[in-house]
Protein backbone atom coordinates (compact mmCIF):
# COMPACT_ATOMS: atom_id res chain seq x y z
CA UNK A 1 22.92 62.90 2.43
CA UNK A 2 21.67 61.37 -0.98
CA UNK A 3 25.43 62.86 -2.58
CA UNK A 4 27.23 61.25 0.05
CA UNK A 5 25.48 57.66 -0.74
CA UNK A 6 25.25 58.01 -4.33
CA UNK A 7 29.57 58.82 -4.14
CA UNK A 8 29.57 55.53 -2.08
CA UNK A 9 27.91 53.60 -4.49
CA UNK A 10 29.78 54.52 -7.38
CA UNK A 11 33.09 54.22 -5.32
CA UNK A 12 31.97 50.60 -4.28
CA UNK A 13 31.01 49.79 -8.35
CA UNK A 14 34.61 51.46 -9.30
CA UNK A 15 36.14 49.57 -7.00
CA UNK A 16 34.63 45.94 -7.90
CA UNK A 17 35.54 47.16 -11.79
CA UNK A 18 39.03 47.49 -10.93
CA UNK A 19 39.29 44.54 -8.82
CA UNK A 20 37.96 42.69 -11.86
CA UNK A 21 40.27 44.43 -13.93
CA UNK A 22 43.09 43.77 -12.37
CA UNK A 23 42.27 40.02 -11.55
CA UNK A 24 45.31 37.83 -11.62
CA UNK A 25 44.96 36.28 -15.53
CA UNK A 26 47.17 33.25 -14.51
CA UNK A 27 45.25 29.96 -14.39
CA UNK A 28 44.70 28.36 -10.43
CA UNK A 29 45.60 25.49 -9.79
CA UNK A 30 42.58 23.82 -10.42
CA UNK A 31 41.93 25.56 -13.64
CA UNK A 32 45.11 23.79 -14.62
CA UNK A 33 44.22 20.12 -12.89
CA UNK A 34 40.86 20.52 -15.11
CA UNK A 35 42.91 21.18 -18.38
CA UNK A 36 44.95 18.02 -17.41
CA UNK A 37 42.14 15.53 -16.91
CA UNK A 38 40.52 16.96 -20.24
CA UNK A 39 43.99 16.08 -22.19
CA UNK A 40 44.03 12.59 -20.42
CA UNK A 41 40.26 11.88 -21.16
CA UNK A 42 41.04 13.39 -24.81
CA UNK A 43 43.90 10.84 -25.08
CA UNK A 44 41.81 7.94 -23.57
CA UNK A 45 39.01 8.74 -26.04
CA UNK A 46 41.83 7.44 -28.84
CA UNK A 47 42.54 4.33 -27.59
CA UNK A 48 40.62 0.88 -27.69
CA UNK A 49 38.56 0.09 -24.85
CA UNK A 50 40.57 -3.07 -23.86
CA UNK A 51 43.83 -0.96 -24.15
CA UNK A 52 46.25 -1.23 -21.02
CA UNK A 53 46.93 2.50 -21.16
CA UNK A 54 43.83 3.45 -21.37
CA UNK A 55 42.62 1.57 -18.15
CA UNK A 56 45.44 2.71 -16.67
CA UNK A 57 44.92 5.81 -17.27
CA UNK A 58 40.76 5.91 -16.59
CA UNK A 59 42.21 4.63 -12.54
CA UNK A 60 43.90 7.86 -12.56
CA UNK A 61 40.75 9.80 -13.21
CA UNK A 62 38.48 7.72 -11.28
CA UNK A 63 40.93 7.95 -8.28
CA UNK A 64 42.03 11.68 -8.76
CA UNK A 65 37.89 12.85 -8.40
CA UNK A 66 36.90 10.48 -5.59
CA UNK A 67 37.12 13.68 -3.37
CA UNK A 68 35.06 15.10 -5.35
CA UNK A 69 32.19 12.26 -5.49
CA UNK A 70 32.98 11.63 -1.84
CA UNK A 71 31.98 15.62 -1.26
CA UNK A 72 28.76 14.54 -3.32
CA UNK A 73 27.79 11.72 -1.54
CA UNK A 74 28.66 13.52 1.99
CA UNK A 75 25.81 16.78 0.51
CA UNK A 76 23.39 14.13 0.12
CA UNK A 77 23.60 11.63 2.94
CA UNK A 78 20.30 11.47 5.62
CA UNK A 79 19.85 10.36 8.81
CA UNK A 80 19.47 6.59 9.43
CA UNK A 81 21.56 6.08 6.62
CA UNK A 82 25.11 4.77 5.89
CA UNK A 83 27.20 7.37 4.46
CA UNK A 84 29.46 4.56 3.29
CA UNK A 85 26.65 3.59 0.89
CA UNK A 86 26.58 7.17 -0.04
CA UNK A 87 30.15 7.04 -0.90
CA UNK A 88 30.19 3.61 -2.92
CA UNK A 89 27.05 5.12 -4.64
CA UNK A 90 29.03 8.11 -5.84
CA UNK A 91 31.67 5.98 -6.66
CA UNK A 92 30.02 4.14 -9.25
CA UNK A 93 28.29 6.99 -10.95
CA UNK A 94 32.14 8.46 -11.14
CA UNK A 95 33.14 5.18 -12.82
CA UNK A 96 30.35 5.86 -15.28
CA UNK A 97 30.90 9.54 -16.02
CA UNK A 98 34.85 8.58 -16.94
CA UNK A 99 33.81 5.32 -19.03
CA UNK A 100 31.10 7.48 -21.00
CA UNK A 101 32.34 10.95 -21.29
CA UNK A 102 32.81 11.96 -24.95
CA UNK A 103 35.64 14.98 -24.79
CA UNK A 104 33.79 16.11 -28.25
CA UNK A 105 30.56 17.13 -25.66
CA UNK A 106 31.75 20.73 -25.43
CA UNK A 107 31.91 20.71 -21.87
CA UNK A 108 33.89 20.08 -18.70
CA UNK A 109 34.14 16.53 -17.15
CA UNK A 110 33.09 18.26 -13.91
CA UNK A 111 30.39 19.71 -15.64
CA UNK A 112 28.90 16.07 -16.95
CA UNK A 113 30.04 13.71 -13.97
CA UNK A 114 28.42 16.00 -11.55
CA UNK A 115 24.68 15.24 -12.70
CA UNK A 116 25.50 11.94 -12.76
CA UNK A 117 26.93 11.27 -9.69
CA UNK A 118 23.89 12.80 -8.28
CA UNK A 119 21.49 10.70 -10.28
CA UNK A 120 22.85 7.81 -8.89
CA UNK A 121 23.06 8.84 -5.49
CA UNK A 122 19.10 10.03 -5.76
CA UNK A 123 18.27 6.64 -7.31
CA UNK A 124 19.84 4.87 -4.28
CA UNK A 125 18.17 7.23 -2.05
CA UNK A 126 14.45 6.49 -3.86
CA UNK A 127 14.98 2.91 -4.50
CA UNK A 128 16.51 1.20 -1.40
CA UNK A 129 16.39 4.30 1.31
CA UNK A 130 12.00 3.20 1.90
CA UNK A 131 11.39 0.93 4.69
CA UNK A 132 8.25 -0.26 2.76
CA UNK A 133 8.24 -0.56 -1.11
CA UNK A 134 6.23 1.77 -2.41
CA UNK A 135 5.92 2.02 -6.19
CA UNK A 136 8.19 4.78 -7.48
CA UNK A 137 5.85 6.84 -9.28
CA UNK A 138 4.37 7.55 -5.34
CA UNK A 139 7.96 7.73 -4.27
CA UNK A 140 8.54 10.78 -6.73
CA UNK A 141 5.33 12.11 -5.80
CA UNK A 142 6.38 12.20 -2.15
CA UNK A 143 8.99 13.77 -2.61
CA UNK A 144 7.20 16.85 -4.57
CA UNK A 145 4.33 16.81 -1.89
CA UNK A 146 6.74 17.71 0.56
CA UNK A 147 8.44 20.47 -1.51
CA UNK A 148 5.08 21.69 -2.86
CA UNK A 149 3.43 21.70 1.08
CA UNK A 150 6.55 24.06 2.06
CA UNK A 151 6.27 26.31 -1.19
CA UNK A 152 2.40 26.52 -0.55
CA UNK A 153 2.03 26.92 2.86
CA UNK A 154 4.79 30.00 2.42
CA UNK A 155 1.98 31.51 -0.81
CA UNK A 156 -0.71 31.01 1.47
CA UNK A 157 -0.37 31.30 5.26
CA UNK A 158 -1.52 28.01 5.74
CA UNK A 159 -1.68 24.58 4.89
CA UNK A 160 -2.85 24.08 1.47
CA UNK A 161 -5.71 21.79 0.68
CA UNK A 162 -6.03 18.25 -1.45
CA UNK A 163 -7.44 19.81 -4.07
CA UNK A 164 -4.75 22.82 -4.22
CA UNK A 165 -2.07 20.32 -4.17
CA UNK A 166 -3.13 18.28 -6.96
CA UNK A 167 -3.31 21.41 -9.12
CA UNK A 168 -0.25 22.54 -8.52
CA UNK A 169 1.46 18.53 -8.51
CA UNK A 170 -0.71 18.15 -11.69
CA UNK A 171 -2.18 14.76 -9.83
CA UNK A 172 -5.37 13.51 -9.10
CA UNK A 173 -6.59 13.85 -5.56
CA UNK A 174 -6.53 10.55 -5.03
CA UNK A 175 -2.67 9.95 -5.80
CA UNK A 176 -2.11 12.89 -3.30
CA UNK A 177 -3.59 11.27 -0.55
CA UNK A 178 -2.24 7.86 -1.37
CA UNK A 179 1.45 10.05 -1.57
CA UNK A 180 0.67 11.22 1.97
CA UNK A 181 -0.09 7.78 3.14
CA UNK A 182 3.17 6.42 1.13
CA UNK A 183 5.46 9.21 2.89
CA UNK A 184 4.43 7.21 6.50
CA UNK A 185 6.42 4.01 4.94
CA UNK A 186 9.69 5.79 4.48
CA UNK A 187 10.64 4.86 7.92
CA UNK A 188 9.74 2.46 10.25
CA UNK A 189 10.47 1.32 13.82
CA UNK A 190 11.87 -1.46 15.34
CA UNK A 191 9.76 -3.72 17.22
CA UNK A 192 12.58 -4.07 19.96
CA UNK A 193 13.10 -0.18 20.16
CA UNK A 194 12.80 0.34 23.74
CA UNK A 195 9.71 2.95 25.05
CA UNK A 196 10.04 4.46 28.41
CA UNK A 197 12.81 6.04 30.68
CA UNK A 198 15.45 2.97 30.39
CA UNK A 199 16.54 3.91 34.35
CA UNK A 200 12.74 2.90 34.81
CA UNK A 201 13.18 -0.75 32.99
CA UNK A 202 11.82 0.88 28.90
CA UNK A 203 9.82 -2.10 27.43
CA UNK A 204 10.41 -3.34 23.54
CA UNK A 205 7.66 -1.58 21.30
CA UNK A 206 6.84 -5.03 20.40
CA UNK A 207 5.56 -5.64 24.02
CA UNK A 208 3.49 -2.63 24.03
CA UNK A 209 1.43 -3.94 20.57
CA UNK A 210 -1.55 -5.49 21.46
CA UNK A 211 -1.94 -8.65 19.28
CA UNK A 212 -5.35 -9.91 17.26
CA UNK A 213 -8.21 -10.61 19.21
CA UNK A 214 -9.93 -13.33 17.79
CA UNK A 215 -13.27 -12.40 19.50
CA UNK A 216 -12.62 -9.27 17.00
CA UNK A 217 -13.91 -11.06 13.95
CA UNK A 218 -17.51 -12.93 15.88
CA UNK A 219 -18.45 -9.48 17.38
CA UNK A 220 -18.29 -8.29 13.48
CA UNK A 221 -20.05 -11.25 11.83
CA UNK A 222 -22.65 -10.74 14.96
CA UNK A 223 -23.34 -7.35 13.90
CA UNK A 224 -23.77 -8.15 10.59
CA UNK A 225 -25.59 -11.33 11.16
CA UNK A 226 -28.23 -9.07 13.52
CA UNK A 227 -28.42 -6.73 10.86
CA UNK A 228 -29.65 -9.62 8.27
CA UNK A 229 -31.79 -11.35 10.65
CA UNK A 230 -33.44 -7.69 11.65
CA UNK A 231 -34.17 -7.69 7.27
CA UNK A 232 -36.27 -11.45 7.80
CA UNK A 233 -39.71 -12.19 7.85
CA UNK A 234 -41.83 -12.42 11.53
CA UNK A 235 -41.95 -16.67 10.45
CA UNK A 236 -38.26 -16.87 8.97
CA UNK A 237 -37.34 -15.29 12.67
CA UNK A 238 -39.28 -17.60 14.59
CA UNK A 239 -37.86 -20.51 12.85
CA UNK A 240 -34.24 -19.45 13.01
CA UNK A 241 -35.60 -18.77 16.98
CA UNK A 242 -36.95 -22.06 17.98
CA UNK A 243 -34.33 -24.01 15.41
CA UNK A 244 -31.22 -22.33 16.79
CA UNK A 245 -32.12 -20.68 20.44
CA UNK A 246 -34.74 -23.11 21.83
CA UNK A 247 -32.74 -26.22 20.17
CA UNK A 248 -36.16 -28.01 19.08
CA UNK A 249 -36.26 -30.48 16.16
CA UNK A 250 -37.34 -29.81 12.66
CA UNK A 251 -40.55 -32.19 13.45
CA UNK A 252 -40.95 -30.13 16.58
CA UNK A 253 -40.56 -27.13 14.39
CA UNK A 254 -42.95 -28.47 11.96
CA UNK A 255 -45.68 -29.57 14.66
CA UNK A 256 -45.66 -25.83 15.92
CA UNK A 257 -46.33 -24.27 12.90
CA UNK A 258 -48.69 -27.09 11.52
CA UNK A 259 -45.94 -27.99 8.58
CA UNK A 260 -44.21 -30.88 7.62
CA UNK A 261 -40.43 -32.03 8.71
CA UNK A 262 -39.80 -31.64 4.76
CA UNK A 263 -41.18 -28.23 4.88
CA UNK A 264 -39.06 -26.86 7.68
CA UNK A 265 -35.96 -28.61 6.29
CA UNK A 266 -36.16 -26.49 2.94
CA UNK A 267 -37.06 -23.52 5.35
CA UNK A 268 -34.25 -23.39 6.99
CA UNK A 269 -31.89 -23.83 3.99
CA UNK A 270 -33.37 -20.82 2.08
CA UNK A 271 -33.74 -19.14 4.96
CA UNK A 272 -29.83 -19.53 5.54
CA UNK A 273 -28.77 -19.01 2.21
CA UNK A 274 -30.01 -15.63 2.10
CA UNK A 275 -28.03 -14.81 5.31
CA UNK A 276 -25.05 -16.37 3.97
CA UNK A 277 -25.32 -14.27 0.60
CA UNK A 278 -25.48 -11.35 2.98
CA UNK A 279 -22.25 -12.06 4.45
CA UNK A 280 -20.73 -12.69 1.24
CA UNK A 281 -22.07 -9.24 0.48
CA UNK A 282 -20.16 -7.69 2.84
């Protein structure tokens, strides 16, 4: 049994060795459309800039790869997203591969337009793709949270924690919860995005939103306010009772507790001063 499988695998190597061997040494076609653009951008490296023969010639390149970029841009496109931009994207890092590659790099054009046709087409993706702006340095961060969750989670058996994820991001746990919180602004939805079975009449998300309640903001400042007035003294609380709730004069004030109209009057504007600093507090 082992004989039989140890002849196959040496048949299988011998084999591959003489395929390899015997490989067809003629160039392909596209070994020999690589050698041409290298002798055009070898020539075009020669002549000025501003040269007719040169631009001329740089359209040629540019319009002889735009498969190429076009295959780029088609790898990278994403839902929601024009894959026309893609393509114009793409376009214009080609443009810049052709205008700056030096022929004296000691490598292929394919091998230094490629990385920079991508770069541009990740730069459009990070910088105009977010439906909120979110500062780029949480942008990249996103994007490795969501590779390093994945990787993790595989290590682990389970979702990894804050802490874990900052070690391995090499980020404070603080920027990896505000790059969780950044990922929700990538997308967005539209207000008039219908909800609901449309045969049953779907209503605009924007009709589903409640609005602002301004009764929202006097039940807070009465819960603070109670908490304030709960911190007085018994006679600051009586005064802000009979002043406020029982709608009595300051003289009427002043004749209850046996002070003068004055006395009340600077009373009740400490008094109210200290629960104004407590709002301001908080």
């Amino acid at each position: 049994m082992n004989t039989t499988v140890n002849e196959r695998a040496v048949g299988t190597a011998l084999s591959a060795a003489d395929r390899a061997t015997t490989r067809d040494p003629r160039p392909t076609a596209r070994d020999e459309q690589r050698a041409a653009t290298m002798k055009v951008l070898r020539y075009m490296s020669t002549l000025a800039p501003d040269d007719p023969e040169r631009i001329r010639l740089r359209d040629e390149v540019v319009e002889d790869h735009m498969p190429y970029a076009r295959h780029l841009a088609h790898r990278y496109a994403r839902s929601g997203v024009s894959e026309d931009d893609f393509r114009q994207v793409a376009y214009l890092g080609l443009v810049k591969a052709v205008d700056n590659f030096d022929p004296g790099y000691g490598t292929g054009f394919l091998g230094y337009a490629t990385p920079m046709i991508v770069g541009e087409i990740k730069r459009y993706f990070r910088d105009t793709t977010w439906s909120v702006h979110v500062p780029r340095r949480m942008q990249e961060l996103s994007g490795a949270l969501r590779k390093g969750v994945e990787a993790m989670t595989a290590e682990l058996g389970r979702e990894p924690t804050v802490r874990e994820l900052a070690e391995r991001l090499e980020a404070t746990e603080e920027e990896i919860v505000q790059a969780i919180e950044a990922s929700e602004a990538y997308t967005t939805a539209s207000l008039d995005h219908p909800v609901g079975d449309e045969s049953d009449g779907a209503a605009p998300l924007g009709d589903l939103l409640g609005d602002r309640d301004p009764a929202f903001d006097l039940m807070i400042d009465r819960e603070v306010l109670k908490s304030l007035v709960a911190k007085l003294g018994e006679r600051d609380k009586r005064i802000l009772l009979m002043r406020y709730f029982r709608g009595m004069t300051q003289s009427e004030i002043g004749e209850e507790l046996g002070v003068s109209q004055m006395q009340v009057s600077r009373l009740l504007t400490r008094i109210l001063g200290e629960l104004r600093t407590g709002f301001d507090g908080n």
